[in-house]
Protein backbone atom coordinates (compact mmCIF):
# COMPACT_ATOMS: atom_id res chain seq x y z
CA UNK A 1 62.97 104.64 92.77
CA UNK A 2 64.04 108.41 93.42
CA UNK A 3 67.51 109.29 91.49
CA UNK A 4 68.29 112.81 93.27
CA UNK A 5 70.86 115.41 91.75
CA UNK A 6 72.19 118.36 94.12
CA UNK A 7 73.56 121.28 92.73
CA UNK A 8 75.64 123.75 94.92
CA UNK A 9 75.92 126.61 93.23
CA UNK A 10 72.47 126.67 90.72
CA UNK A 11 71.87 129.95 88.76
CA UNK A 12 71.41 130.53 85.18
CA UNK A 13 73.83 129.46 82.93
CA UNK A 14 75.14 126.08 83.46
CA UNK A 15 73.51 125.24 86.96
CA UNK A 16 70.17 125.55 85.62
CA UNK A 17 71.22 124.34 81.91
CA UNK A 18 72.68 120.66 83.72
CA UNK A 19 70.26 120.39 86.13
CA UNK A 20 67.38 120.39 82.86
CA UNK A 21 69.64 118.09 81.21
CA UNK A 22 70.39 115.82 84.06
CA UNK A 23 66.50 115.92 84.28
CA UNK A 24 65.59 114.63 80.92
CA UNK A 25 68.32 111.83 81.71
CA UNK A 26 65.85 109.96 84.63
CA UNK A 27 66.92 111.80 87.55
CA UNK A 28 63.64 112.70 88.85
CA UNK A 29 64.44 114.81 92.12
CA UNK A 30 66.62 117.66 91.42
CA UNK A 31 67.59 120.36 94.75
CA UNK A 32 69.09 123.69 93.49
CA UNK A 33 71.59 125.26 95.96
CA UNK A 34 72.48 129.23 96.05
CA UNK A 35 72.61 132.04 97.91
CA UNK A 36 69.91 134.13 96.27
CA UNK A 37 66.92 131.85 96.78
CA UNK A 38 64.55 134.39 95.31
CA UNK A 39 66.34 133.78 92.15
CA UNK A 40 65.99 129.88 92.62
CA UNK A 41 62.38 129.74 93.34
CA UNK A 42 61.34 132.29 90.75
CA UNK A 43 64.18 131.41 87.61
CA UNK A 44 65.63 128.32 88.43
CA UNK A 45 63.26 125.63 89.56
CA UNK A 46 60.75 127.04 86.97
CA UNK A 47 62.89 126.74 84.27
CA UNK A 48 64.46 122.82 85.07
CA UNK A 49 60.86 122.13 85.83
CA UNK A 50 59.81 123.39 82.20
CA UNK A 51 62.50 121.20 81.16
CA UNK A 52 60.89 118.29 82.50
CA UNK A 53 57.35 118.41 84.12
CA UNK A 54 57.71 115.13 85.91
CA UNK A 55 60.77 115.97 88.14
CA UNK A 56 60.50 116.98 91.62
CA UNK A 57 62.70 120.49 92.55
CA UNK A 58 63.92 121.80 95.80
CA UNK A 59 65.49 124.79 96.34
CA UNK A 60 67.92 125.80 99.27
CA UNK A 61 70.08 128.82 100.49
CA UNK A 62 73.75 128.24 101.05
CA UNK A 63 76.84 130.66 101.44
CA UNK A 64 79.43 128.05 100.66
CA UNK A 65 81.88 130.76 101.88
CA UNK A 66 80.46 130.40 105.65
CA UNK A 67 81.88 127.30 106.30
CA UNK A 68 79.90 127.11 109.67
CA UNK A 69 76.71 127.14 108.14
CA UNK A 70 77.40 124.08 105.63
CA UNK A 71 76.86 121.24 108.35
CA UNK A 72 73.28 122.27 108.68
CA UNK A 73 72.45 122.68 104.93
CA UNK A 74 73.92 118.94 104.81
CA UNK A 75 71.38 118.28 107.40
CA UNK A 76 68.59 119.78 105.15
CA UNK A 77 69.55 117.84 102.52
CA UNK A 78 69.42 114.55 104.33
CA UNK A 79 66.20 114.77 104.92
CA UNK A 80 65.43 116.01 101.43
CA UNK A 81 66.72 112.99 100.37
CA UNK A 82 65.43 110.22 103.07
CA UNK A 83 64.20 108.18 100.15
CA UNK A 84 66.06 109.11 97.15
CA UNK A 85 69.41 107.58 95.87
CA UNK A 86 71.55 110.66 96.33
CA UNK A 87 73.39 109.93 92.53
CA UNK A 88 74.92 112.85 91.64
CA UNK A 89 77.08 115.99 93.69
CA UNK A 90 77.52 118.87 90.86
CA UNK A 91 79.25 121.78 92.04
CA UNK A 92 79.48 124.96 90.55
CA UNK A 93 80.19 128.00 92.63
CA UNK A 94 82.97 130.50 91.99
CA UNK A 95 83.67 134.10 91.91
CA UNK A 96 84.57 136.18 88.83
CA UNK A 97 85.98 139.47 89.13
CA UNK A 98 88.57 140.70 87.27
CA UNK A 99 91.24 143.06 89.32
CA UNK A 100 94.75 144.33 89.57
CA UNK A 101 97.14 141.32 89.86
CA UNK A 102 98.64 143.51 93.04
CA UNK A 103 95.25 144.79 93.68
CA UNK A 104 93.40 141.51 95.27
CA UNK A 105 92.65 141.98 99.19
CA UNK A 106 93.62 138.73 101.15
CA UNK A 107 90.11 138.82 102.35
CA UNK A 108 88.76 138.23 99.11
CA UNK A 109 90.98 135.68 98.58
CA UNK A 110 90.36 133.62 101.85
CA UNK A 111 86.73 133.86 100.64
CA UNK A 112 86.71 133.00 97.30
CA UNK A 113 89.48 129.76 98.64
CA UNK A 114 86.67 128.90 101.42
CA UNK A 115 83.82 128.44 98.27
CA UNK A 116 85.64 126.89 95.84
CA UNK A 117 88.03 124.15 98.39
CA UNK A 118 87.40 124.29 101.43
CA UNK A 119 83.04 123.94 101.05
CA UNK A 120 83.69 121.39 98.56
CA UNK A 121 85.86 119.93 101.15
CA UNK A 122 83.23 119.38 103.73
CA UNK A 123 81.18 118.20 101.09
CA UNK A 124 82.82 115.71 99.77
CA UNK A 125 83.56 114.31 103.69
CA UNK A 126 79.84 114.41 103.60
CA UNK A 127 79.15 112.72 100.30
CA UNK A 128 81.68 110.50 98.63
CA UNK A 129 81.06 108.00 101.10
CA UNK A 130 77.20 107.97 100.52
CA UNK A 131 78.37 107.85 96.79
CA UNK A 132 80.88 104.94 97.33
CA UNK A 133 78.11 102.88 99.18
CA UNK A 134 75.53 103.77 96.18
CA UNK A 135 78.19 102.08 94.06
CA UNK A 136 78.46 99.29 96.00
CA UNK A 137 74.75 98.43 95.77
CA UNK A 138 73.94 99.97 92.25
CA UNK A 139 74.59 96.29 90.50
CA UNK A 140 72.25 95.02 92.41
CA UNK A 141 69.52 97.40 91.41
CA UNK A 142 67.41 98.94 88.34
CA UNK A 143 68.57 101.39 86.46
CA UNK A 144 72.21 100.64 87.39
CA UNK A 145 73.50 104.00 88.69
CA UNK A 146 76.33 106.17 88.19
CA UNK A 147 77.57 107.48 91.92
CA UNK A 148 79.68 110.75 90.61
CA UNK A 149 81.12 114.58 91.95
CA UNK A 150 81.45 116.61 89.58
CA UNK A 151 83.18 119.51 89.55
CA UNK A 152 83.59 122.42 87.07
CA UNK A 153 86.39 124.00 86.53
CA UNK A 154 88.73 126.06 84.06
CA UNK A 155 92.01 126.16 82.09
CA UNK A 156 93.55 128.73 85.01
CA UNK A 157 95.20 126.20 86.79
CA UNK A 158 97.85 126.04 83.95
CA UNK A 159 97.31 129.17 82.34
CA UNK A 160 96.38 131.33 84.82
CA UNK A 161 95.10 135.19 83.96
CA UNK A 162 96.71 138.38 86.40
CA UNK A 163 93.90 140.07 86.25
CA UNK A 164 91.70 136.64 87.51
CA UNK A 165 94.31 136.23 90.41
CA UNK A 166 92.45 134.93 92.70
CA UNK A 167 90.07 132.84 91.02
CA UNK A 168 93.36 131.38 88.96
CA UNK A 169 94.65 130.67 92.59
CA UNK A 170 91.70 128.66 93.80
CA UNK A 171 91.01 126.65 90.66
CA UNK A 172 94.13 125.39 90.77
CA UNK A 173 93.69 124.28 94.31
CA UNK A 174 90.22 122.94 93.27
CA UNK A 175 91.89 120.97 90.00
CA UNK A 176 94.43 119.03 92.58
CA UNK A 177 91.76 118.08 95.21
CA UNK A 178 89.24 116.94 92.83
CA UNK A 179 92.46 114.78 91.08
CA UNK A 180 92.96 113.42 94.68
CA UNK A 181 89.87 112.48 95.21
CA UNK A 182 89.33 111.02 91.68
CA UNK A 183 92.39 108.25 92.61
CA UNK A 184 90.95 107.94 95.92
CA UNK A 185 87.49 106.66 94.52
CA UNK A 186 87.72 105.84 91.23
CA UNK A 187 88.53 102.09 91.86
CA UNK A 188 85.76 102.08 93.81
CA UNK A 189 83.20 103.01 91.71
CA UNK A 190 82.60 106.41 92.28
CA UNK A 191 83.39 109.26 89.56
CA UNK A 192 85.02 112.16 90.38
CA UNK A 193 85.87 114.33 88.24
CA UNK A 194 85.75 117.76 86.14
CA UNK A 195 84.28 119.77 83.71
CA UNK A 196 86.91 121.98 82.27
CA UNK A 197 85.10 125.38 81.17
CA UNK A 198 88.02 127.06 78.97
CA UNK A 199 86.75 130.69 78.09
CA UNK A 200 83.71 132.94 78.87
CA UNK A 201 80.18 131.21 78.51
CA UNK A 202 77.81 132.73 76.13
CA UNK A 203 74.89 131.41 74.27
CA UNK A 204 76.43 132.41 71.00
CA UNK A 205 79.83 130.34 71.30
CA UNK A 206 79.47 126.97 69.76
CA UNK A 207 80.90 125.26 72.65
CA UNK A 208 81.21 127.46 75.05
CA UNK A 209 77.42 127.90 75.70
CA UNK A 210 75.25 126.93 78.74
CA UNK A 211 73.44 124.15 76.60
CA UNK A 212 76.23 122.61 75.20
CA UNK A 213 78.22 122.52 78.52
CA UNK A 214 75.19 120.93 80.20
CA UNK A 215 74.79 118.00 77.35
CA UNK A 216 78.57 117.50 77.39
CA UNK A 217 78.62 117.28 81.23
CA UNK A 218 75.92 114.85 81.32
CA UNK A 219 77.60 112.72 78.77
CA UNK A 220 80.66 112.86 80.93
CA UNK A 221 78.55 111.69 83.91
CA UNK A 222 77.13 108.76 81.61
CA UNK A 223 80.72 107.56 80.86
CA UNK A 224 81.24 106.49 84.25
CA UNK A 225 84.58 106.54 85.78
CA UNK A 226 85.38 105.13 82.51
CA UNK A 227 85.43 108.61 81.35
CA UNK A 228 88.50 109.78 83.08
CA UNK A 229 89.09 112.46 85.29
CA UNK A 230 87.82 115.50 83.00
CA UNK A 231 85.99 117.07 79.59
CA UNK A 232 87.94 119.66 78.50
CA UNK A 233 85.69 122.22 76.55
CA UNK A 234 87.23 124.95 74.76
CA UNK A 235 86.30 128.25 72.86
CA UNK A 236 85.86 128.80 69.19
């Protein structure tokens, strides 16, 4: 039996970190989504792979802010997947760049809205579904599974930062959908929900650190919808 784990936005730092930690959990087919695939096939994959020798990696290119190109990425990953039990959505793509609270060009804006909302939008038409049928069938099978999207996110949507104006815009946009979608589906087995990044991630912060985020995220994940709608971890 295949357990598979997607992850739009891979990279180092917490895409790689949870996909290794997801790994060493028994999902055994793992597909790492970014735009710089050099960067996934050399970095990525090697290091969730070191993580776990076993588990099978993929790597694709996507531009979550082309919207158009999405639907065929989806495609890819159907066929990926053919076999596997498609367990677990993690998203993780957003911009940082700090700016002039005056100085943020609506373009940028429009872009950084279309890869944090509206791509996990269209992928959450795509997948909750899938996920609320895995639910419906995962008592019936062994290992029981956990059908969850999982989002991370921030503390900007109540305390946003000027100089993080647009990013503090679109996480709060991101914070209400994923709520929506968490009443929508919870009651029906599937966990939605986020992970609540509050600060800058560095390997030296206690919590704040690509490891730590990655074990408390798959902890959150093993708590089922049981575990609420987020994990909240904060700086020291």
């Amino acid at each position: 039996m295949t357990r598979a784990l997607i992850v739009f936005g891979a990279g180092p730092g917490i895409g790689n970190h949870t996909a290794a930690a997801f790994a060493s959990k028994g999902i055994n087919h793992i597909i790492l989504l970014a735009r710089n695939t050099q960067r996934l096939e050399t970095e990525d994959a090697p290091f969730v792979r070191k993580a776990s020798p076993s588990v099978k990696v993929d790597t694709l290119r996507v531009d979550l802010a082309d919207l158009a190109s999405i639907p065929a990425v989806l495609q890819k990953l159907d066929t990926l997947t053919q076999h596997d039990d498609v367990e677990v959505v993690f998203l993780n793509a957003a911009r940082i760049k700090l700016g002039d609270v005056l100085g943020v060009s609506v373009g940028e804006i429009d872009e950084d809205f279309k890869t944090t909302n509206l791509a996990l939008y269209i992928i959450a038409q795509h997948y909750l579904p899938k996920l609320q049928s895995l639910a419906t069938t995962s008592p019936t099978k062994t290992p029981s599974f956990r059908p969850a999207l999982l989002v991370t996110n921030s503390h900007l949507p109540w305390d946003p930062v000027p100089q993080l104006l647009s990013l503090s815009l679109v996480k709060a946009a991101q914070r209400n959908m994923v709520q929506s979608f968490n009443r929508a589906f919870s009651d029906k087995g599937v966990h939605v929900g986020l992970i609540s990044v509050e600060g800058t991630v560095t390997s030296e912060n206690k919590v704040l650190n690509p490891m730590n985020i990655a074990e408390r995220t798959v902890e959150f994940w093993e708590g089922g919808v049981e575990a609420g709608l987020e994990v909240n971890l904060r700086e020291e």
